[in-house]
Structure formats: C-alpha cells, structure tokens
PDB file of N, CA and C in Angstrom:
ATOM      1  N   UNK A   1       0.844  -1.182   0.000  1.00  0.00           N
ATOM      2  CA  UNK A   1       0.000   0.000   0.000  1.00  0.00           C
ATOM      3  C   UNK A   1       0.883   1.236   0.000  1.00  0.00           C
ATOM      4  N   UNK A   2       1.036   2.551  -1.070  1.00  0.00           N
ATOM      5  CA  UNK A   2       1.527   3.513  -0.882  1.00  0.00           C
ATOM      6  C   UNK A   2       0.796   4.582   0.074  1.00  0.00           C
ATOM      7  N   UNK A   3       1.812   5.224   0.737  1.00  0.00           N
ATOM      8  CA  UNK A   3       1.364   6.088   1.733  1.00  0.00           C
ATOM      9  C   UNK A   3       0.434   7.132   0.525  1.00  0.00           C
ATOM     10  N   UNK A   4      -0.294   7.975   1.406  1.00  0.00           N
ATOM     11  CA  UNK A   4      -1.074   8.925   0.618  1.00  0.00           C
ATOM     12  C   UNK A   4      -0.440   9.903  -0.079  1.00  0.00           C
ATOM     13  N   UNK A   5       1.001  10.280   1.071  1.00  0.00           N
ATOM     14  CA  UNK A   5       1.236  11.664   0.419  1.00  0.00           C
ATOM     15  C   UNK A   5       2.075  10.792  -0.673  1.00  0.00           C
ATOM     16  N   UNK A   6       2.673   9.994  -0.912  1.00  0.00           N
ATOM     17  CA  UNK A   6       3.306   9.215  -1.912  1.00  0.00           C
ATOM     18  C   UNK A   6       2.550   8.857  -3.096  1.00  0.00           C
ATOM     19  N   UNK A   7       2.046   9.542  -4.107  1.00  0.00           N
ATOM     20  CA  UNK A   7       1.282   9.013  -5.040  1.00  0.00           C
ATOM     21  C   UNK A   7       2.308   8.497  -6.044  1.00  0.00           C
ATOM     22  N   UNK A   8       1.765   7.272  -6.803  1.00  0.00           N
ATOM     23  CA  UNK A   8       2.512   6.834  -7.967  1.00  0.00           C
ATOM     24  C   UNK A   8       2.128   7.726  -8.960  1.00  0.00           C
ATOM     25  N   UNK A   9       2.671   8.747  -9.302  1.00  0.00           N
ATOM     26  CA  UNK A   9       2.483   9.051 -10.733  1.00  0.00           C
ATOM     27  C   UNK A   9       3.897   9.371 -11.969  1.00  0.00           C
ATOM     28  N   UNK A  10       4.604   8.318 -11.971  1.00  0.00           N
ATOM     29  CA  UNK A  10       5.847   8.535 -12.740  1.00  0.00           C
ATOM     30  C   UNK A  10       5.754   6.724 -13.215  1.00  0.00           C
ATOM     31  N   UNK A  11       5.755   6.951 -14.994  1.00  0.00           N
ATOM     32  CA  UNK A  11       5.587   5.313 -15.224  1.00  0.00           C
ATOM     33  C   UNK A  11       6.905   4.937 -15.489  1.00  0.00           C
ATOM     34  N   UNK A  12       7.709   3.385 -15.666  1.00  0.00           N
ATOM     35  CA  UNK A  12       8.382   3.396 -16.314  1.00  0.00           C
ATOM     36  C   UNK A  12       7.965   2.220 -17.582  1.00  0.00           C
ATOM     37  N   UNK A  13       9.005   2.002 -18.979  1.00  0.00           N
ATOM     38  CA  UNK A  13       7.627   0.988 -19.671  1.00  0.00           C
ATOM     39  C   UNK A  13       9.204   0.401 -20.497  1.00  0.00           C
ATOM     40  N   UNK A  14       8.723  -0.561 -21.237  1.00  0.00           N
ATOM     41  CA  UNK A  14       9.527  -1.512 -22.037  1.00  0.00           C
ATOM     42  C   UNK A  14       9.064  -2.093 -22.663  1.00  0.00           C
ATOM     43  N   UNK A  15       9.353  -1.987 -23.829  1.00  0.00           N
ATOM     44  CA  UNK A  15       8.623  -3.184 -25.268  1.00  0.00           C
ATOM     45  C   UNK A  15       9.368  -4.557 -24.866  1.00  0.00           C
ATOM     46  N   UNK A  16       8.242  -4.967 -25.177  1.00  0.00           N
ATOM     47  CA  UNK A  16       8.617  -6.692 -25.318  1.00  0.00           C
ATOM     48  C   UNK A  16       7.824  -7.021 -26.485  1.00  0.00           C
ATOM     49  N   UNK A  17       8.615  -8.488 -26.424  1.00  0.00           N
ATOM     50  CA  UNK A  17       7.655  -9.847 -27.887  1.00  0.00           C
ATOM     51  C   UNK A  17       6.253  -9.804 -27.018  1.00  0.00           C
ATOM     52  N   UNK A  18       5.277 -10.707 -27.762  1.00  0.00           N
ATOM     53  CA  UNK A  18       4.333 -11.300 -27.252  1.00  0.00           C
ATOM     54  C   UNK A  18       5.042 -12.323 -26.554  1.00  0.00           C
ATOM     55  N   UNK A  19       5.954 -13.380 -26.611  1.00  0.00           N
ATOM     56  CA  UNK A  19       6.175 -14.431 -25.817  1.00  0.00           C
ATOM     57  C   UNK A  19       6.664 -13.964 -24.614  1.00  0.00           C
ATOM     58  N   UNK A  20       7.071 -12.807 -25.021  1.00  0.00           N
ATOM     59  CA  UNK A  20       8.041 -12.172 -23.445  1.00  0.00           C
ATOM     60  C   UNK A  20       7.082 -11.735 -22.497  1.00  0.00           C
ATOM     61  N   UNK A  21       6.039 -11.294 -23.294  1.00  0.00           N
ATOM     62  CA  UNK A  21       4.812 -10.424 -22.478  1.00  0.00           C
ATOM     63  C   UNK A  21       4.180 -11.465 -21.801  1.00  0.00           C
ATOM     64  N   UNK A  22       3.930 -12.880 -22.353  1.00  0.00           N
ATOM     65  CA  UNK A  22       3.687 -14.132 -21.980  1.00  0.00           C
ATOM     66  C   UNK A  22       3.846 -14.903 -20.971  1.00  0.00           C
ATOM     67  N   UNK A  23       4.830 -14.699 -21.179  1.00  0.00           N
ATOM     68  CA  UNK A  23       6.208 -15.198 -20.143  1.00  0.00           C
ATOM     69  C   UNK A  23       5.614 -14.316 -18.812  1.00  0.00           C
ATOM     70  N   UNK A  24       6.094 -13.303 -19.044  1.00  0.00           N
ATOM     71  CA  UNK A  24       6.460 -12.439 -18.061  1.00  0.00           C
ATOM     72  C   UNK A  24       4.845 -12.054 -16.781  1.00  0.00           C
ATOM     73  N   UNK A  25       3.748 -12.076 -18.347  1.00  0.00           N
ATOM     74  CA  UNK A  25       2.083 -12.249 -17.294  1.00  0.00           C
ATOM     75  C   UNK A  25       1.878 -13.979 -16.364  1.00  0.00           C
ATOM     76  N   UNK A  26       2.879 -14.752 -16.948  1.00  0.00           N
ATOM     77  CA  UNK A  26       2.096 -16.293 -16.448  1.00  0.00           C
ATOM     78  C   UNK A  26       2.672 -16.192 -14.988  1.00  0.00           C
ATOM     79  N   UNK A  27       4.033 -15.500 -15.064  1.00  0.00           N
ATOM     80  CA  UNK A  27       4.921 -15.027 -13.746  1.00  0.00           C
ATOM     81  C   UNK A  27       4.074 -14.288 -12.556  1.00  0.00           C
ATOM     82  N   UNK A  28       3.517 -13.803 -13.066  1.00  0.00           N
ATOM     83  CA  UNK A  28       2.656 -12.197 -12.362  1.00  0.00           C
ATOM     84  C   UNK A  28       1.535 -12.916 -11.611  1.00  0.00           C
ATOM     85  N   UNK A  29       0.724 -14.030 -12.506  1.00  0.00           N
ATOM     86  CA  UNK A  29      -0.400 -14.601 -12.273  1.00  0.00           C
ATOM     87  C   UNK A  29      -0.034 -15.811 -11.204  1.00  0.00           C
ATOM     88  N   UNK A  30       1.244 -16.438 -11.652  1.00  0.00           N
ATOM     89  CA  UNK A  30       1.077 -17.458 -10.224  1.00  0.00           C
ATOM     90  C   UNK A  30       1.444 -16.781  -9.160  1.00  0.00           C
ATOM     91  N   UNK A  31       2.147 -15.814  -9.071  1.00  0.00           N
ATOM     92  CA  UNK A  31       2.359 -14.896  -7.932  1.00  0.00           C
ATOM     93  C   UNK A  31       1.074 -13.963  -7.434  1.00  0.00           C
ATOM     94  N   UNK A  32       0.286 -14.113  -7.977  1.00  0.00           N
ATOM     95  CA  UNK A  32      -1.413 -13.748  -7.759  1.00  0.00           C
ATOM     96  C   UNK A  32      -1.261 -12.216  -7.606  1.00  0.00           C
ATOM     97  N   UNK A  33      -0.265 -11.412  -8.104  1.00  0.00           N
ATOM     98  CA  UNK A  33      -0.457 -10.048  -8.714  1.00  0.00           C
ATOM     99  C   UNK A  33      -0.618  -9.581  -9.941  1.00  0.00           C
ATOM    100  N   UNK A  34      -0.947  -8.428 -10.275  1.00  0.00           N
ATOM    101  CA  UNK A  34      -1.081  -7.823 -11.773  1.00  0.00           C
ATOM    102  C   UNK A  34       0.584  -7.752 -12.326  1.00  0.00           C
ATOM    103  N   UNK A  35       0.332  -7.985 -13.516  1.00  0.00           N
ATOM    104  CA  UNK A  35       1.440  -7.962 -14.421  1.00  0.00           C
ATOM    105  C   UNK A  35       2.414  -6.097 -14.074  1.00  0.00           C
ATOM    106  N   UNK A  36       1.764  -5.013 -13.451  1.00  0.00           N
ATOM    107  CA  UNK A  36       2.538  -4.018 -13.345  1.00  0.00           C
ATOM    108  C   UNK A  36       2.912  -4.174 -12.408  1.00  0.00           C
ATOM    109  N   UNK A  37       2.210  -4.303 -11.208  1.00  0.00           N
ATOM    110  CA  UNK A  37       2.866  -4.891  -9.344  1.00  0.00           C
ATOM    111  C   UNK A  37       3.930  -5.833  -9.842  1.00  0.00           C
ATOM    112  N   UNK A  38       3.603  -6.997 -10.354  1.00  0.00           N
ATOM    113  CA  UNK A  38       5.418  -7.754 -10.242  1.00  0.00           C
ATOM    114  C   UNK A  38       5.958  -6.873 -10.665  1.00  0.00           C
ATOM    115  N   UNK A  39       6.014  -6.639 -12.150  1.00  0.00           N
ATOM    116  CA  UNK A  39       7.044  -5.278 -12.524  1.00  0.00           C
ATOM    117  C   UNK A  39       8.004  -4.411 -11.573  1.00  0.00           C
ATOM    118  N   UNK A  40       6.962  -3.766 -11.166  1.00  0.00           N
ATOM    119  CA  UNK A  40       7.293  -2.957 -10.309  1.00  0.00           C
ATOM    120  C   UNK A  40       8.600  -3.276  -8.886  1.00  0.00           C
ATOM    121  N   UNK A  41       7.689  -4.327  -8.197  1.00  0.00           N
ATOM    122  CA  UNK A  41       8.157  -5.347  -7.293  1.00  0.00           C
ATOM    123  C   UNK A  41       9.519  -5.284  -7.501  1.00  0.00           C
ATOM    124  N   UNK A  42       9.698  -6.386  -8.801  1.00  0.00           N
ATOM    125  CA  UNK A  42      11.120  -6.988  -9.123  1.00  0.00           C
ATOM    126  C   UNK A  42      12.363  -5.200  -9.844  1.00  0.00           C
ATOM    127  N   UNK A  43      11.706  -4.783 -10.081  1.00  0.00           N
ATOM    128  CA  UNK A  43      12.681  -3.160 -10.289  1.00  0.00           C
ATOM    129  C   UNK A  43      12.782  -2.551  -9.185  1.00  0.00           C
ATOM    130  N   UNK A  44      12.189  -2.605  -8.208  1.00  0.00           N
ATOM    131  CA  UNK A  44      12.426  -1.813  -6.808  1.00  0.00           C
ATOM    132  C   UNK A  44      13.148  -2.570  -6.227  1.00  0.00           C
ATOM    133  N   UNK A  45      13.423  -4.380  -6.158  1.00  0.00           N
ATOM    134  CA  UNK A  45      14.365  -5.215  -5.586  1.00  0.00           C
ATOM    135  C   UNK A  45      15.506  -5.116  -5.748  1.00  0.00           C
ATOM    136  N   UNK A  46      15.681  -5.134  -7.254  1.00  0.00           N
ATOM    137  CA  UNK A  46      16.438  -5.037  -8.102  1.00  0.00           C
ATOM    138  C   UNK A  46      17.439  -3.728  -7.737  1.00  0.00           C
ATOM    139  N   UNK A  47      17.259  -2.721  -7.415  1.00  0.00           N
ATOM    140  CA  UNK A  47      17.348  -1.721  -7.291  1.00  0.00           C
ATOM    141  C   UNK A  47      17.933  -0.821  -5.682  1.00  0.00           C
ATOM    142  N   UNK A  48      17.668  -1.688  -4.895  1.00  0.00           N
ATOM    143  CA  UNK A  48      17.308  -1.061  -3.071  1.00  0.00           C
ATOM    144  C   UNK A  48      18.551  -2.397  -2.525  1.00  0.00           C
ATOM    145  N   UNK A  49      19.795  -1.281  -2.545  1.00  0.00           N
ATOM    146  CA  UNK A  49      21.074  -2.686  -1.994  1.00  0.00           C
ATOM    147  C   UNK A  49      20.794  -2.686  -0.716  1.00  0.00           C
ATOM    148  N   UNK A  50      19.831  -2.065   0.203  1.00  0.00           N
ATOM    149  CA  UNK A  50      19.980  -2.898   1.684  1.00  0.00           C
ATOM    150  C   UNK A  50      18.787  -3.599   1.552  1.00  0.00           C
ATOM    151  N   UNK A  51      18.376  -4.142   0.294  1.00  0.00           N
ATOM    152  CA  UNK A  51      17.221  -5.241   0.482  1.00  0.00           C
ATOM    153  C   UNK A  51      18.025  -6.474   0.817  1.00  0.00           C
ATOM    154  N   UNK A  52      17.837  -7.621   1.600  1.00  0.00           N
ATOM    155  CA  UNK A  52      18.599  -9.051   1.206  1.00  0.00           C
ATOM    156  C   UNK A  52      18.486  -9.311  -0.283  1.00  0.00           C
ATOM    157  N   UNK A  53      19.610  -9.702  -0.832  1.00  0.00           N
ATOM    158  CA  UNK A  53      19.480 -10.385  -2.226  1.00  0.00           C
ATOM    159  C   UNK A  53      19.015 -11.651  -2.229  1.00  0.00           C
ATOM    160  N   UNK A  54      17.693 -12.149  -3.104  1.00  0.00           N
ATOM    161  CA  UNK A  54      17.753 -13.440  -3.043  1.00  0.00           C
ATOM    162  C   UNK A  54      17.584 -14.051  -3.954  1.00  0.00           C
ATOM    163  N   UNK A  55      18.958 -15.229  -3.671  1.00  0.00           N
ATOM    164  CA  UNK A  55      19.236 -16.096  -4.826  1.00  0.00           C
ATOM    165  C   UNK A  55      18.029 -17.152  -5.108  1.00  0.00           C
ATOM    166  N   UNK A  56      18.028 -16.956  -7.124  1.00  0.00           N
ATOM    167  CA  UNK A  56      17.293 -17.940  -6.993  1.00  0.00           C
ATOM    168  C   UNK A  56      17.607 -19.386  -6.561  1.00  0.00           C
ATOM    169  N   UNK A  57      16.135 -19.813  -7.053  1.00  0.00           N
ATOM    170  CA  UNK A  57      16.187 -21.615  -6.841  1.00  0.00           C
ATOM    171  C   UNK A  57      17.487 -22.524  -7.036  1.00  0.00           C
ATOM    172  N   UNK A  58      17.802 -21.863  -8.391  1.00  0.00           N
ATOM    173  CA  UNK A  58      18.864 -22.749  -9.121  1.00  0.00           C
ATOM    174  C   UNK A  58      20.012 -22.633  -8.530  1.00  0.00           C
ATOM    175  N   UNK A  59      20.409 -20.838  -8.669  1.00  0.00           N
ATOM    176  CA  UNK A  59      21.264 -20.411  -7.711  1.00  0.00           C
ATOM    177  C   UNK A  59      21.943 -21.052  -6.466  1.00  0.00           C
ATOM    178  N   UNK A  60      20.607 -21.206  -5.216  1.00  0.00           N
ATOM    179  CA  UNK A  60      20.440 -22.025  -4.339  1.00  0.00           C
ATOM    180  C   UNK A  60      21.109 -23.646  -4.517  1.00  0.00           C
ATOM    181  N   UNK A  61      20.317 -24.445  -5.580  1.00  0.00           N
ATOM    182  CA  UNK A  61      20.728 -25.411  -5.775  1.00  0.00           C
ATOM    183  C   UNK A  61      22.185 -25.873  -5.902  1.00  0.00           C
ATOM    184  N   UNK A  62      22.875 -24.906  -7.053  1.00  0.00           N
ATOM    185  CA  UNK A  62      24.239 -24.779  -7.247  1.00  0.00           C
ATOM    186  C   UNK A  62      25.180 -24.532  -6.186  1.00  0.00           C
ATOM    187  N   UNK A  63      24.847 -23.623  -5.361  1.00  0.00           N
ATOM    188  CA  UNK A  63      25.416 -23.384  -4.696  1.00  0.00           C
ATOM    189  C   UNK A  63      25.791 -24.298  -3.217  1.00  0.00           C
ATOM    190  N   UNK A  64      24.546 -25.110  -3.326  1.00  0.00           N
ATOM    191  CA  UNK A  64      24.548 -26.305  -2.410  1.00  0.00           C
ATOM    192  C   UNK A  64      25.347 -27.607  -2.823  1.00  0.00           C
ATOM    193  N   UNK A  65      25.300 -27.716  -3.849  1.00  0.00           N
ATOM    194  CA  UNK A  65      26.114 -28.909  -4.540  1.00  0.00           C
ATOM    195  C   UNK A  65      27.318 -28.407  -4.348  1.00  0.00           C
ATOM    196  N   UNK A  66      27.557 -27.140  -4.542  1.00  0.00           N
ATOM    197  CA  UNK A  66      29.868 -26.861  -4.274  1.00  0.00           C
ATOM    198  C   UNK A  66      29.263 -27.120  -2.625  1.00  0.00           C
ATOM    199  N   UNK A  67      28.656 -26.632  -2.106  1.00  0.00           N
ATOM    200  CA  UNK A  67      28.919 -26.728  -0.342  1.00  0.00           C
ATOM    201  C   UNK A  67      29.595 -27.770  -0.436  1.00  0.00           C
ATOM    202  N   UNK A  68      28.934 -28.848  -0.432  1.00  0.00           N
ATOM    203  CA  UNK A  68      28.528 -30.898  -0.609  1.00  0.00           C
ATOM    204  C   UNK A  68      29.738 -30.846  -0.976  1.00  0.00           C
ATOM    205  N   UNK A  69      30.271 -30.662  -2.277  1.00  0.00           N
ATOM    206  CA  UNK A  69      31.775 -31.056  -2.739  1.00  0.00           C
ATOM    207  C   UNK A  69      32.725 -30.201  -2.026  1.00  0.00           C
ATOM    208  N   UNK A  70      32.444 -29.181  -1.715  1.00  0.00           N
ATOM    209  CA  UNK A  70      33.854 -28.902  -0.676  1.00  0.00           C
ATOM    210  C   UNK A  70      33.972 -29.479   0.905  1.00  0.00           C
ATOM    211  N   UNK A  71      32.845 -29.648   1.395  1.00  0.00           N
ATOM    212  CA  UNK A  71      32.647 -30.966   2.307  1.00  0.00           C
ATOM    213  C   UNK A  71      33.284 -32.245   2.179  1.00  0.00           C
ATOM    214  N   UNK A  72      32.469 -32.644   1.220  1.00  0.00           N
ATOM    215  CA  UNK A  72      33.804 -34.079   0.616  1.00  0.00           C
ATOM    216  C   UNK A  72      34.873 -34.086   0.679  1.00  0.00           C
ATOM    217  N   UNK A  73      35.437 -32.681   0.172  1.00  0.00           N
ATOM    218  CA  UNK A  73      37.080 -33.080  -0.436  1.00  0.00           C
ATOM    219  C   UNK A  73      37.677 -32.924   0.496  1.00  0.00           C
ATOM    220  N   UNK A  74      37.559 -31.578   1.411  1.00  0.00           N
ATOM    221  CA  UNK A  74      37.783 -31.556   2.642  1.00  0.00           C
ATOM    222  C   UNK A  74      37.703 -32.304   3.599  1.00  0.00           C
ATOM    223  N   UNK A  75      36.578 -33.743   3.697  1.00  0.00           N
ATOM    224  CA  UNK A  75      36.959 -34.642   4.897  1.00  0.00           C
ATOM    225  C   UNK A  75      37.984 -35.151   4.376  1.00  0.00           C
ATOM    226  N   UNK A  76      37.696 -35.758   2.586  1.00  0.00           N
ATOM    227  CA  UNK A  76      38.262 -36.913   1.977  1.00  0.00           C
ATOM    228  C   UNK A  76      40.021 -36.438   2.624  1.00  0.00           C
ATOM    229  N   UNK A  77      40.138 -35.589   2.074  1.00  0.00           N
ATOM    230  CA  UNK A  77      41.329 -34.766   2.821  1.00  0.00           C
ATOM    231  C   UNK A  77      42.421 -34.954   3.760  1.00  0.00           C
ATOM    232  N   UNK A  78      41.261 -34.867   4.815  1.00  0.00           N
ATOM    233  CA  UNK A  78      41.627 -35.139   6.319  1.00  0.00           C
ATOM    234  C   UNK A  78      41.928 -36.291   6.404  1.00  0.00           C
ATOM    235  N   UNK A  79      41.206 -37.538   6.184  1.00  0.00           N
ATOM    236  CA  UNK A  79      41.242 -38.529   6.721  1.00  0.00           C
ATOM    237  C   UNK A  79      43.113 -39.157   5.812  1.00  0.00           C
ATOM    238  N   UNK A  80      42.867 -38.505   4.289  1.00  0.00           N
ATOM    239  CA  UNK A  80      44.064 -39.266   3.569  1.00  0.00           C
ATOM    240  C   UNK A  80      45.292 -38.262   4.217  1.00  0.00           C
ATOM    241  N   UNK A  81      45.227 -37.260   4.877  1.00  0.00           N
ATOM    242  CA  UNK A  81      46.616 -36.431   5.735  1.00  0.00           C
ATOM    243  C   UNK A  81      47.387 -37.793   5.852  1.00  0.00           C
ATOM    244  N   UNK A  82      47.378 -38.007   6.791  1.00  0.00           N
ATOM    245  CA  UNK A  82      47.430 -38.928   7.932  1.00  0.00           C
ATOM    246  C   UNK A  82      47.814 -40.461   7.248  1.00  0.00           C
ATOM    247  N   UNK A  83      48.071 -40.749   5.773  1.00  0.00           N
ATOM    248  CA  UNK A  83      47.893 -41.408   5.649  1.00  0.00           C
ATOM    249  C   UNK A  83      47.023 -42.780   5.769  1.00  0.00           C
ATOM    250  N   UNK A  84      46.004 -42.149   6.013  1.00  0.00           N
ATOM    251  CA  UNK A  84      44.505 -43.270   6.268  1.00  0.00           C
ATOM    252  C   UNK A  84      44.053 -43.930   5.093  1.00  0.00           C
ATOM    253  N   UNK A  85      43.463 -45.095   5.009  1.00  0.00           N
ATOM    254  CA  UNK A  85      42.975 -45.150   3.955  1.00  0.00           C
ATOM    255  C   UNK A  85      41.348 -44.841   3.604  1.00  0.00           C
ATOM    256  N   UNK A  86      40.989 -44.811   2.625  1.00  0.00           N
ATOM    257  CA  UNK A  86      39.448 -44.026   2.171  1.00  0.00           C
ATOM    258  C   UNK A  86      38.871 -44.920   1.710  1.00  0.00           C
ATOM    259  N   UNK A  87      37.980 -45.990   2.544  1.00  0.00           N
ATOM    260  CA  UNK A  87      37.000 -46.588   1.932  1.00  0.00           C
ATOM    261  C   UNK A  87      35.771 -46.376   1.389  1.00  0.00           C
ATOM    262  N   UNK A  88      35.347 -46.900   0.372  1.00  0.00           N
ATOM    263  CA  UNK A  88      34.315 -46.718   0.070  1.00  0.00           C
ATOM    264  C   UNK A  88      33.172 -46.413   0.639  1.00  0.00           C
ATOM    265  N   UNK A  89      32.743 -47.242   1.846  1.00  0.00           N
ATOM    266  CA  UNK A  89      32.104 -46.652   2.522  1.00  0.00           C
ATOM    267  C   UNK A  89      32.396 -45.256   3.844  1.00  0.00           C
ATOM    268  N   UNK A  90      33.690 -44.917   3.874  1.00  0.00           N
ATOM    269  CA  UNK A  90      33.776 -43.963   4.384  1.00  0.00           C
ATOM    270  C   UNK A  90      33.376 -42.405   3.121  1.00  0.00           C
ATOM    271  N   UNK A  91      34.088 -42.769   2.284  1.00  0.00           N
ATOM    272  CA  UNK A  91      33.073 -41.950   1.085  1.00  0.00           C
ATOM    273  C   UNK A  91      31.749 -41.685   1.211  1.00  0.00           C
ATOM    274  N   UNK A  92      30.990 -42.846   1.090  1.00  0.00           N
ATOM    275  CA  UNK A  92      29.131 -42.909   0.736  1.00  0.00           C
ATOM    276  C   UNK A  92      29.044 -41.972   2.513  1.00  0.00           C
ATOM    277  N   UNK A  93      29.491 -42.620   3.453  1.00  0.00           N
ATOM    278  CA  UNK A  93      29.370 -41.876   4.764  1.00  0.00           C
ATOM    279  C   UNK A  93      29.642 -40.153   4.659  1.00  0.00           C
ATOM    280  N   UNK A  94      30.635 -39.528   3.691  1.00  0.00           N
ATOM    281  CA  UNK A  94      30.855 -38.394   4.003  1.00  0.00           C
ATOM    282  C   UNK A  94      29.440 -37.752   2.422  1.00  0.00           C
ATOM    283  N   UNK A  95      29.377 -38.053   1.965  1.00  0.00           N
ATOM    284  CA  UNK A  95      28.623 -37.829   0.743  1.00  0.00           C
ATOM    285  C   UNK A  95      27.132 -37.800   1.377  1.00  0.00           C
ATOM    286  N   UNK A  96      26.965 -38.744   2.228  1.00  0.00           N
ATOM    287  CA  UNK A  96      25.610 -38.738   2.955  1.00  0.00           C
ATOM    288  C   UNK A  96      25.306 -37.877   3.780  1.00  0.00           C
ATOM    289  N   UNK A  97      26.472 -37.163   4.872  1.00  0.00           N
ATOM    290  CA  UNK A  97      26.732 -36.265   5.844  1.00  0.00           C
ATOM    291  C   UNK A  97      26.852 -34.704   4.625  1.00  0.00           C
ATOM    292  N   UNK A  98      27.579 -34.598   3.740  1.00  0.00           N
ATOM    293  CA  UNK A  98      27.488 -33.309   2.772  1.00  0.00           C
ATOM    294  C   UNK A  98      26.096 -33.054   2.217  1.00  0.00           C
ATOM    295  N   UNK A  99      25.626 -33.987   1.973  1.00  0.00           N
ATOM    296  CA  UNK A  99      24.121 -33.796   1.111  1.00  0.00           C
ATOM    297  C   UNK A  99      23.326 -33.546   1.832  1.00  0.00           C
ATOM    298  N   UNK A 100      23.322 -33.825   3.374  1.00  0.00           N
ATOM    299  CA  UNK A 100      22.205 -33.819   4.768  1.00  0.00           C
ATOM    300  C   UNK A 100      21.508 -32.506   4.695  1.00  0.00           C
ATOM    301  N   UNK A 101      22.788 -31.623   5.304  1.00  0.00           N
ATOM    302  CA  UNK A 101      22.444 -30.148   5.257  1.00  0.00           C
ATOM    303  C   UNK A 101      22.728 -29.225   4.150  1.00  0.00           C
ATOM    304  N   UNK A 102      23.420 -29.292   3.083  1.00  0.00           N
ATOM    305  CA  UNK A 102      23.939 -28.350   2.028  1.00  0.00           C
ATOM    306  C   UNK A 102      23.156 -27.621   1.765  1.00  0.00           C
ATOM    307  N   UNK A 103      21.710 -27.736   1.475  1.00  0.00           N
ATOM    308  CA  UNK A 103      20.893 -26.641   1.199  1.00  0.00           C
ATOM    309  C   UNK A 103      20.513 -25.109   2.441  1.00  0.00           C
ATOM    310  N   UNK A 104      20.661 -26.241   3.288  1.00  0.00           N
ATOM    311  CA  UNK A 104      21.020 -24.898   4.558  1.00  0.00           C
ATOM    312  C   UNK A 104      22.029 -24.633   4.668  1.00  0.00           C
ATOM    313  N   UNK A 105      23.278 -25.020   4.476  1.00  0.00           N
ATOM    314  CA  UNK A 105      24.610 -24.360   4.727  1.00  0.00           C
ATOM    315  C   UNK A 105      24.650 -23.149   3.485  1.00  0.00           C
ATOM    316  N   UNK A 106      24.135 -23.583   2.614  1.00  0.00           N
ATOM    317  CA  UNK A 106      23.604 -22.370   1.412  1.00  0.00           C
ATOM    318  C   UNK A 106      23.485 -21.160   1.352  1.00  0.00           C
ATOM    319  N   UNK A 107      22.078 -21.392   1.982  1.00  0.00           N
ATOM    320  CA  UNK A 107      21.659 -20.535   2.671  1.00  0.00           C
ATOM    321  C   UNK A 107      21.827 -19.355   3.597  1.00  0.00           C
ATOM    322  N   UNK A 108      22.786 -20.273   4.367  1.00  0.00           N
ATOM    323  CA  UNK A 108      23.967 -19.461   5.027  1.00  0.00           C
ATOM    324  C   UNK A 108      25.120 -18.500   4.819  1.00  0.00           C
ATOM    325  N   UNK A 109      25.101 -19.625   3.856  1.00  0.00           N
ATOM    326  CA  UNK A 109      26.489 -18.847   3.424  1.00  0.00           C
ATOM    327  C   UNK A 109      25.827 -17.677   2.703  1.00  0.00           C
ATOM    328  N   UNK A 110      24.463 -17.608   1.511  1.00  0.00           N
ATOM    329  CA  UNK A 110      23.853 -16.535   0.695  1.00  0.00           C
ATOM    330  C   UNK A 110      23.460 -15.342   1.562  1.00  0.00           C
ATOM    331  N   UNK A 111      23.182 -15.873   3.229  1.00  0.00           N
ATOM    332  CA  UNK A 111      22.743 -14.970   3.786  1.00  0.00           C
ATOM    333  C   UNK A 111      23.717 -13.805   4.179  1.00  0.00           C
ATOM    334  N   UNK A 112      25.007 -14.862   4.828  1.00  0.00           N
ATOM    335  CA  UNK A 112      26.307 -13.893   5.363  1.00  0.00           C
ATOM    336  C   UNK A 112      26.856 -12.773   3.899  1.00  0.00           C
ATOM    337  N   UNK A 113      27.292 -13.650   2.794  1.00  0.00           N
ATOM    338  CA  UNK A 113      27.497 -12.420   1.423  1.00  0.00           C
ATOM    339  C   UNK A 113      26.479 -11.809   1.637  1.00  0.00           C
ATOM    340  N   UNK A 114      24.789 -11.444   1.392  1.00  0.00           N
ATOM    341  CA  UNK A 114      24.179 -10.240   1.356  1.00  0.00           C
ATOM    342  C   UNK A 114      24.649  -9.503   2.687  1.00  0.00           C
ATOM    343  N   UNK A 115      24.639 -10.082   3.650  1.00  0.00           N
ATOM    344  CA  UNK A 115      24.687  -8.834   5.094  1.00  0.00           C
ATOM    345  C   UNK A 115      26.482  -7.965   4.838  1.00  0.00           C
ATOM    346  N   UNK A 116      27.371  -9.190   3.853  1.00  0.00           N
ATOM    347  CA  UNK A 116      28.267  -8.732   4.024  1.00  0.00           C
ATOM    348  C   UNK A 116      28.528  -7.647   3.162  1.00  0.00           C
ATOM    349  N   UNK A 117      27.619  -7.525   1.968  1.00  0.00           N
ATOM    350  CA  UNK A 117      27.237  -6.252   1.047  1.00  0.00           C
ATOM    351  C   UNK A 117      27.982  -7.067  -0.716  1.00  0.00           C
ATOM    352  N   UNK A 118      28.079  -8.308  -0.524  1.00  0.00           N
ATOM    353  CA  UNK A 118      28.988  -9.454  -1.494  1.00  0.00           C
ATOM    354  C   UNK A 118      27.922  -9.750  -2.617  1.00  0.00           C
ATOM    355  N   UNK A 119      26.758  -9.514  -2.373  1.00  0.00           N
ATOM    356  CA  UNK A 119      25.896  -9.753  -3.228  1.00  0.00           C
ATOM    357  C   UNK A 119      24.782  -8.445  -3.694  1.00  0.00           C
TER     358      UNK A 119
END
C-alpha cells in the first residue's frame, strides 16, 4: 500500500515480444499479482542494496552442490593427511553427511554475502 502523500504518478515501460509479455504475465499470475505490481516489485528489488538479495532456486541449488563437494574433499582430505585409507564406505558416509544439510549451509552462506554487502 503507498502512503497517501506518496502518489505513484511517474511510469516506467519496455517493449517486449508477445512471448516475453507471456512469459512475463504467467509469472505475475502465479504470484497472484497484476502484471505491473510484479514489474514494479522486481525493479524496486532489483534496485534497493539494503534489500537481502535473493538467490534464486537454481542459484540455491548450485550453490549447495559446491557446499557438498567442498565438504567431501575436505573430509576426503583429512582422513588421507594422515595417511589413512578411504573406503568406500567412508566416502558414501561423508557424501551422505554433505548432502544432509547443504541446502542450509547455502543458505547461510547466501545470507552472510548479502549482510556482508557481497551480493
């Protein structure tokens, strides 16, 4: 809701394809706003660096899979210092322990870069 004395009256606009316009209304609609509110929304986000940045899905995803593999390599690591040996199932064990939490260590980590101004 804009305050009163705040009226919107300054537009901004952009040509698009029809597929883009497409695209861009099916977005608006599962988010159960009008095609100018997202607009709007995502340019004011876009825009306002003490908002948190947030990564997308994929983003997220990716970024959880390096967690997981630097987890790995890093036990795998440790344990071969020492000359240990790396069984297979000490593998599936550390692969099972990386994959547990990675999407929250993610998270974490996405959260500390925005506060840290990194994103």
């Amino acid at each position: 809701m804009v305050p009163s004395d705040q009226l919107r009256n300054r537009t901004v606009g952009s040509k698009v394809t029809e597929s883009e316009y497409a695209r861009l209304a099916a977005i608006a609609e599962r988010k159960g706003v009008t095609l100018g509110e997202w607009c709007r929304e995502v340019l004011l986000a876009s825009t306002n660096d003490s908002q948190k940045v947030a990564a997308t899905t994929a983003e997220q995803a990716l970024l959880a899979e390096v967690v997981a593999l630097r987890t790995i390599l890093l036990n795998a690591l440790y344990k071969l210092a020492p000359q240990e040996d790396l069984t297979d199932r000490d593998l599936d064990r550390l692969i099972e322990r990386a994959d547990k939490d990675r999407f929250q260590r993610a998270r974490e980590r996405l959260a500390a870069a925005a506060n840290e101004g990194k994103l």
